[in-house]
N, C-alpha and C. Protein backbone atom coordinates (compact mmCIF):
# COMPACT_ATOMS: atom_id res chain seq x y z
N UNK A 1 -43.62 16.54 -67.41
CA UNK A 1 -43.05 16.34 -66.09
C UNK A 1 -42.84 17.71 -65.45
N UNK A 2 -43.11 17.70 -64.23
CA UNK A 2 -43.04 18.97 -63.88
C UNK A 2 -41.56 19.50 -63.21
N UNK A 3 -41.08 20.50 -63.43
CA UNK A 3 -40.13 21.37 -62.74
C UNK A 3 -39.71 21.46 -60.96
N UNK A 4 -38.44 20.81 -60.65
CA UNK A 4 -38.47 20.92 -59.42
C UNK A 4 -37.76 22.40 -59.07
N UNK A 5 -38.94 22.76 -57.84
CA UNK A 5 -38.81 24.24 -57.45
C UNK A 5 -37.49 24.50 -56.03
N UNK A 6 -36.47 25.24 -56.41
CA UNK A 6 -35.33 25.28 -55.77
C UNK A 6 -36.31 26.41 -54.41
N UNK A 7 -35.71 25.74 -53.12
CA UNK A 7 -36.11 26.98 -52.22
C UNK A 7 -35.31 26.51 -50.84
N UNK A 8 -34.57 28.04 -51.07
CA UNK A 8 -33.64 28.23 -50.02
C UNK A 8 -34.31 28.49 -48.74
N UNK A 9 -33.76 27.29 -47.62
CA UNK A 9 -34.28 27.63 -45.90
C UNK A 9 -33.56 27.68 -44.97
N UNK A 10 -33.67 27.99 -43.82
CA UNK A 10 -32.56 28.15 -42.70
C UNK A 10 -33.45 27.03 -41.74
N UNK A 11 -32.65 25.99 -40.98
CA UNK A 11 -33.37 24.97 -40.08
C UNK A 11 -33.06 26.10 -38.73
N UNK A 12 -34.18 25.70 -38.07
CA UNK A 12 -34.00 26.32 -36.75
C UNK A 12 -34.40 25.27 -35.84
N UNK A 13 -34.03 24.93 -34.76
CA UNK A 13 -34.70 24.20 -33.73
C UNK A 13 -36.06 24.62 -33.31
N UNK A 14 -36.83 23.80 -32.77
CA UNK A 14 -38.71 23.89 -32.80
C UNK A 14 -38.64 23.73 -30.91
N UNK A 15 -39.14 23.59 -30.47
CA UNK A 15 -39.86 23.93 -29.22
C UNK A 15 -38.91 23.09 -28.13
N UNK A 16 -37.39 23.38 -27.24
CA UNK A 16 -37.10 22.66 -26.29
C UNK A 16 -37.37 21.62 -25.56
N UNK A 17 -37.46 20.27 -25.10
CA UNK A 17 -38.23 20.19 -24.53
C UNK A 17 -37.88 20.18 -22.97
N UNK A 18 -38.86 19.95 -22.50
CA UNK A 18 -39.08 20.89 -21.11
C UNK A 18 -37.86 19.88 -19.70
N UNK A 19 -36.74 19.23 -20.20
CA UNK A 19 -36.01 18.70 -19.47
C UNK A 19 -34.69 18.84 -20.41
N UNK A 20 -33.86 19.40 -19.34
CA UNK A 20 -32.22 20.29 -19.76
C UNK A 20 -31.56 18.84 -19.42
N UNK A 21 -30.35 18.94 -19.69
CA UNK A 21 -29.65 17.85 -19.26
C UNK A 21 -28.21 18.66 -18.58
N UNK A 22 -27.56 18.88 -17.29
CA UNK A 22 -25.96 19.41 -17.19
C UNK A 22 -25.05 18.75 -17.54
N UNK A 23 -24.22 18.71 -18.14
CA UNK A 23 -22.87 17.61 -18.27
C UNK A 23 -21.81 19.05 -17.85
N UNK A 24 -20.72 18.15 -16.90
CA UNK A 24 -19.56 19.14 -16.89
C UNK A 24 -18.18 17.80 -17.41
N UNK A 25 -18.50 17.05 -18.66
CA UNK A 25 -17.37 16.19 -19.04
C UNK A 25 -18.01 15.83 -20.26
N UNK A 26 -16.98 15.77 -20.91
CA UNK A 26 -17.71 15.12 -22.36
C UNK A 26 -16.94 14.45 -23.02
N UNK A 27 -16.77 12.89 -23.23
CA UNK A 27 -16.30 11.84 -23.96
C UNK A 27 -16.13 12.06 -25.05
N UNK A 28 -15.40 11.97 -25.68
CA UNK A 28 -15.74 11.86 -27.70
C UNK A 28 -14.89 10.36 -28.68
N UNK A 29 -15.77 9.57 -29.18
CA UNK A 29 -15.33 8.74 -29.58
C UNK A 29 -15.98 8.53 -31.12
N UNK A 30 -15.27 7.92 -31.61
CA UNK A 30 -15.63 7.80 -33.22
C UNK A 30 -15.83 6.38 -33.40
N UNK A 31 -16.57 6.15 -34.92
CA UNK A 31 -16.74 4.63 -35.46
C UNK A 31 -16.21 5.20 -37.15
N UNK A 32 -16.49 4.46 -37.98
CA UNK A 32 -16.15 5.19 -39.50
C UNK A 32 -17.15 5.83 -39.73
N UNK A 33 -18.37 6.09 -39.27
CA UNK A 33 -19.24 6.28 -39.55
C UNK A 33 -19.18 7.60 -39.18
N UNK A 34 -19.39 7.43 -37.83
CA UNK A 34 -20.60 9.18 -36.67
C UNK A 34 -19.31 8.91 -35.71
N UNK A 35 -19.65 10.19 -34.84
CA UNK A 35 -19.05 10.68 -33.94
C UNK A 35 -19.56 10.64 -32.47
N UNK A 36 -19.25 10.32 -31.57
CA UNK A 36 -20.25 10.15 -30.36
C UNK A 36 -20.04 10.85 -29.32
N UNK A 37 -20.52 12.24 -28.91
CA UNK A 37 -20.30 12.73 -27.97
C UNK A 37 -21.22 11.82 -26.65
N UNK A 38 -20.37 10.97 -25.16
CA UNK A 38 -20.80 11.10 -24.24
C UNK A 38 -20.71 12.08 -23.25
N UNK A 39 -21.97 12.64 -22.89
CA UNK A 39 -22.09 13.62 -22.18
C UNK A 39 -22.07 13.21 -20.39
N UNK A 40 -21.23 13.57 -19.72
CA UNK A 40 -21.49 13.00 -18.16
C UNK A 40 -21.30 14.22 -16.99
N UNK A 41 -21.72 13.68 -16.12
CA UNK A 41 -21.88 14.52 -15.19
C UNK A 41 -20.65 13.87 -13.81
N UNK A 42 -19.80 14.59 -13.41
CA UNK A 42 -18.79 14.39 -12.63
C UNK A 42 -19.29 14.95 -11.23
N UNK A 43 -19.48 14.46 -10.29
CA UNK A 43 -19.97 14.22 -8.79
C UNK A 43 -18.63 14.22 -8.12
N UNK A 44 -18.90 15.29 -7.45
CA UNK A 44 -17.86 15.29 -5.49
C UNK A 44 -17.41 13.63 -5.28
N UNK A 45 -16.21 13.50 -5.28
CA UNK A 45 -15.46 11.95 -4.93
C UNK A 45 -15.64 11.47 -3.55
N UNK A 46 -16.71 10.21 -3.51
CA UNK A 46 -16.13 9.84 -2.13
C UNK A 46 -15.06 9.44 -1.56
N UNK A 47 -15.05 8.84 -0.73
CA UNK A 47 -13.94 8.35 -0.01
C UNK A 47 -13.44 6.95 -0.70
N UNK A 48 -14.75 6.06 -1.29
CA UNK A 48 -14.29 4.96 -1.80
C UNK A 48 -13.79 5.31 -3.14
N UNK A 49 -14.32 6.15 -3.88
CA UNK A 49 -14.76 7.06 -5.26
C UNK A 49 -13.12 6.87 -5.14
N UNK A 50 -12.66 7.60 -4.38
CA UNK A 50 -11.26 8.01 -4.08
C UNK A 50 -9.97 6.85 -4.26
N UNK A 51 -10.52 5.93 -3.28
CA UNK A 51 -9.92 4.74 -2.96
C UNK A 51 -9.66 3.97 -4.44
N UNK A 52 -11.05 3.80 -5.14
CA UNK A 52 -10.75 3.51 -6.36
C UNK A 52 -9.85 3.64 -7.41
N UNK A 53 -9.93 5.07 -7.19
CA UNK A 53 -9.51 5.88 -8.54
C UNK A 53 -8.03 5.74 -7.86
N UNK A 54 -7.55 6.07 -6.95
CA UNK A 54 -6.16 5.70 -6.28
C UNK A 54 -5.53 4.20 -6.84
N UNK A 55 -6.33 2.90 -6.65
CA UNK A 55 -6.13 1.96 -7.20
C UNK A 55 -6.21 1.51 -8.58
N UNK A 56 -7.09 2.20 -9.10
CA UNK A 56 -7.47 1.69 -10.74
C UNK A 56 -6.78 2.72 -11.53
N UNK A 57 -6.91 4.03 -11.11
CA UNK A 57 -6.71 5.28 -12.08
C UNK A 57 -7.57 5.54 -12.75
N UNK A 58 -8.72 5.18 -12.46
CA UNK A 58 -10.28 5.52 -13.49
C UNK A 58 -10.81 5.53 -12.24
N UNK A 59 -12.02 7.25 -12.37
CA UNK A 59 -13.17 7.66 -11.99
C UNK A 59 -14.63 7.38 -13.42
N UNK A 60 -15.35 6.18 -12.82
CA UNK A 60 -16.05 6.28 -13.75
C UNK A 60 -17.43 7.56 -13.16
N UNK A 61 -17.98 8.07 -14.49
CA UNK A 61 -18.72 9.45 -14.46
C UNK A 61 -20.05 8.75 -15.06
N UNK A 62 -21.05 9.37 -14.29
CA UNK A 62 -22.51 8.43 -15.00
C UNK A 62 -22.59 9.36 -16.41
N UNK A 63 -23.05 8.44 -17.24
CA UNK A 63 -23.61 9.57 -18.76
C UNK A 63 -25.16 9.65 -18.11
N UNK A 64 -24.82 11.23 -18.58
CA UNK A 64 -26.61 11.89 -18.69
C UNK A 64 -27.17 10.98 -20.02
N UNK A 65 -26.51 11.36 -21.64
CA UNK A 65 -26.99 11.35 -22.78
C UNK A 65 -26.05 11.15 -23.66
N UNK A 66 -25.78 10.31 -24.56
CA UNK A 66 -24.96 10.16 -25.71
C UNK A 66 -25.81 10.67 -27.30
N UNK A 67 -24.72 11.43 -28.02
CA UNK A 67 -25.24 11.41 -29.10
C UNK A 67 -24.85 11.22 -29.86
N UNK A 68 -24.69 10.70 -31.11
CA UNK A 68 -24.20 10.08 -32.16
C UNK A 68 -24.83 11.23 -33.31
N UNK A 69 -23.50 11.67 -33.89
CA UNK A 69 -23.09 12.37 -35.35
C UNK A 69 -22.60 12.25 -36.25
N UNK A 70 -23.26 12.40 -37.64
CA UNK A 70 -22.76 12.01 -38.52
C UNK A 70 -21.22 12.83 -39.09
N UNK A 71 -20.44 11.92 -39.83
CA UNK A 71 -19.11 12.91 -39.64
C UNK A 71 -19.34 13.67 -40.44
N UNK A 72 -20.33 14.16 -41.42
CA UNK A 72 -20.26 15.12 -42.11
C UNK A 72 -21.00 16.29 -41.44
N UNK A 73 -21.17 16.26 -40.21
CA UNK A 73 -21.83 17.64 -39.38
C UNK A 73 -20.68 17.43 -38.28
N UNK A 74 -19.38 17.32 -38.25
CA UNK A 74 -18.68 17.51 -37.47
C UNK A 74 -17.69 18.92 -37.65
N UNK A 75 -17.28 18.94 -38.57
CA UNK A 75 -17.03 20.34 -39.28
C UNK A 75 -17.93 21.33 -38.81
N UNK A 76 -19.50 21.31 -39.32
CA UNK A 76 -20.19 22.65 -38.73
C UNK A 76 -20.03 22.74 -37.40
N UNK A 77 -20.19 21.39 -36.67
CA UNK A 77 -20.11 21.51 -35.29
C UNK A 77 -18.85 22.70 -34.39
N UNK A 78 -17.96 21.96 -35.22
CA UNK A 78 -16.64 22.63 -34.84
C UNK A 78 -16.68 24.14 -34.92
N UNK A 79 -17.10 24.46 -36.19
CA UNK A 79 -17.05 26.31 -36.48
C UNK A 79 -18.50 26.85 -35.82
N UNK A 80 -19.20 26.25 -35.30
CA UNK A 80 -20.38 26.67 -34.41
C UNK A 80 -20.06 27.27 -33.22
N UNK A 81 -18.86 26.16 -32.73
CA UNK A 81 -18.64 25.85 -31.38
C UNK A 81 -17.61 27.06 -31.45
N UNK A 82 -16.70 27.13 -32.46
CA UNK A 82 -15.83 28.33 -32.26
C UNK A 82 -16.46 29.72 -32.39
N UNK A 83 -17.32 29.67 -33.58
CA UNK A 83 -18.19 30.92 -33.29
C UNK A 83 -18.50 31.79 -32.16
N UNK A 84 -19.55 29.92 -31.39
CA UNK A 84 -20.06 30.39 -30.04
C UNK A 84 -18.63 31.01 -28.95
N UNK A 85 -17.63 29.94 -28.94
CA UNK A 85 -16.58 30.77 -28.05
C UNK A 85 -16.20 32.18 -28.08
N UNK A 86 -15.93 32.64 -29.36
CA UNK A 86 -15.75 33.93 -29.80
C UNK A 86 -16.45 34.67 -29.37
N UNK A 87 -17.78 34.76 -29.90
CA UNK A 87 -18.70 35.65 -28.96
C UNK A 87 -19.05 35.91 -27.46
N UNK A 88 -18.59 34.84 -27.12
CA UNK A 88 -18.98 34.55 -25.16
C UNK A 88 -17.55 35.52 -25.49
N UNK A 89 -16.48 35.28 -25.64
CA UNK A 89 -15.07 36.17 -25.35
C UNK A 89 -15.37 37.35 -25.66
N UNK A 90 -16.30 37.73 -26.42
CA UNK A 90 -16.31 39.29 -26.62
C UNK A 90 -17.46 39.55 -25.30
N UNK A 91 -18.36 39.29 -25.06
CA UNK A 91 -19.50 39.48 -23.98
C UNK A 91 -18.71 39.61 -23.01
N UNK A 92 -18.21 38.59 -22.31
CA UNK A 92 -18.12 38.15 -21.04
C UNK A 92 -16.41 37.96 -21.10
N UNK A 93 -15.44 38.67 -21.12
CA UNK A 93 -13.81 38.37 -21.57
C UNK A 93 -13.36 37.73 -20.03
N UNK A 94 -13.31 38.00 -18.96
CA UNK A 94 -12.95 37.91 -17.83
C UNK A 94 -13.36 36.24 -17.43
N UNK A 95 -14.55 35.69 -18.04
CA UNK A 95 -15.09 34.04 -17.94
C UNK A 95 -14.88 32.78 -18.91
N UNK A 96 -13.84 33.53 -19.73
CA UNK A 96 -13.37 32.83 -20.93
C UNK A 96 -12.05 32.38 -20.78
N UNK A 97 -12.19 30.55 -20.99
CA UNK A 97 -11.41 29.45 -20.08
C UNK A 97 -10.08 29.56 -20.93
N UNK A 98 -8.83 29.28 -20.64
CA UNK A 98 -7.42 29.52 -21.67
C UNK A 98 -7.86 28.91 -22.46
N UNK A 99 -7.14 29.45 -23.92
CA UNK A 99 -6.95 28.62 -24.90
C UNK A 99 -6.55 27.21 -24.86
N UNK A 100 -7.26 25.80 -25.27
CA UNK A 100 -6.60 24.66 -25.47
C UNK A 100 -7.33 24.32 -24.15
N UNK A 101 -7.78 24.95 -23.07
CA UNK A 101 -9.10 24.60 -21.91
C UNK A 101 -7.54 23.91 -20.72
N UNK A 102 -8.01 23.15 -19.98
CA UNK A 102 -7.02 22.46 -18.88
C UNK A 102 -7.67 21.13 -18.64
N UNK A 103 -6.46 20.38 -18.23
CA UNK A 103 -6.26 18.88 -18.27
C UNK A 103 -6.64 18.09 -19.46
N UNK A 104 -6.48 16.76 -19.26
CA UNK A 104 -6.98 16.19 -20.51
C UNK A 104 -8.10 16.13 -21.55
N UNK A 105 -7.58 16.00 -22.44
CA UNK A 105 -8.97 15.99 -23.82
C UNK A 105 -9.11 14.46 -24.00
N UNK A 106 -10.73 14.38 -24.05
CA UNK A 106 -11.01 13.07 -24.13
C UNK A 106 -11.75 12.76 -25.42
């Protein structure tokens, strides 16, 4: 029987593809399973937009893209994401949002 050969790799992402998505809101909801970031995009309120949200207390936000994670890449996610903050704070200190960000966490 033959010998299985140990070999250490680093994953990198492969070729973008050629459509970005903006979100300036991002949902986060769980199952036992994965984790679901909805990603949405928040639009200038109309007047009814307004009227609504006055009456209901919900602005609904269209989702660009949802993605579903497994909870055991929620951890890396997290120290990625702090990584990435860290470094934007050393680059760019003057564009780096307070600690804990503003208004609600969703």
């Amino acid at each position: 029987m033959s010998e299985r050969k140990h070999i250490n790799f680093t994953i990198v992402p492969g070729e973008a593809p050629e459509t970005r998505v903006y979100s300036n809101f991002c949902a986060v909801s769980h199952t036992p399973f994965d984790v679901t970031l909805s990603f949405c995009e928040v639009l200038p309120l109309s007047d009814q937009d307004l009227q609504t949200a006055e009456a209901n207390h919900v602005v609904k936000a269209p989702v660009r893209v949802s993605v579903a994670l497994p909870l055991s890449l929620v951890p890396t996610l997290i120290a990625a994401l702090q990584e990435n903050m860290r470094a934007f704070a050393e680059a760019q200190p003057a564009q780096v949002p307070p600690a804990g960000g503003q208004g609600p966490v969703h």
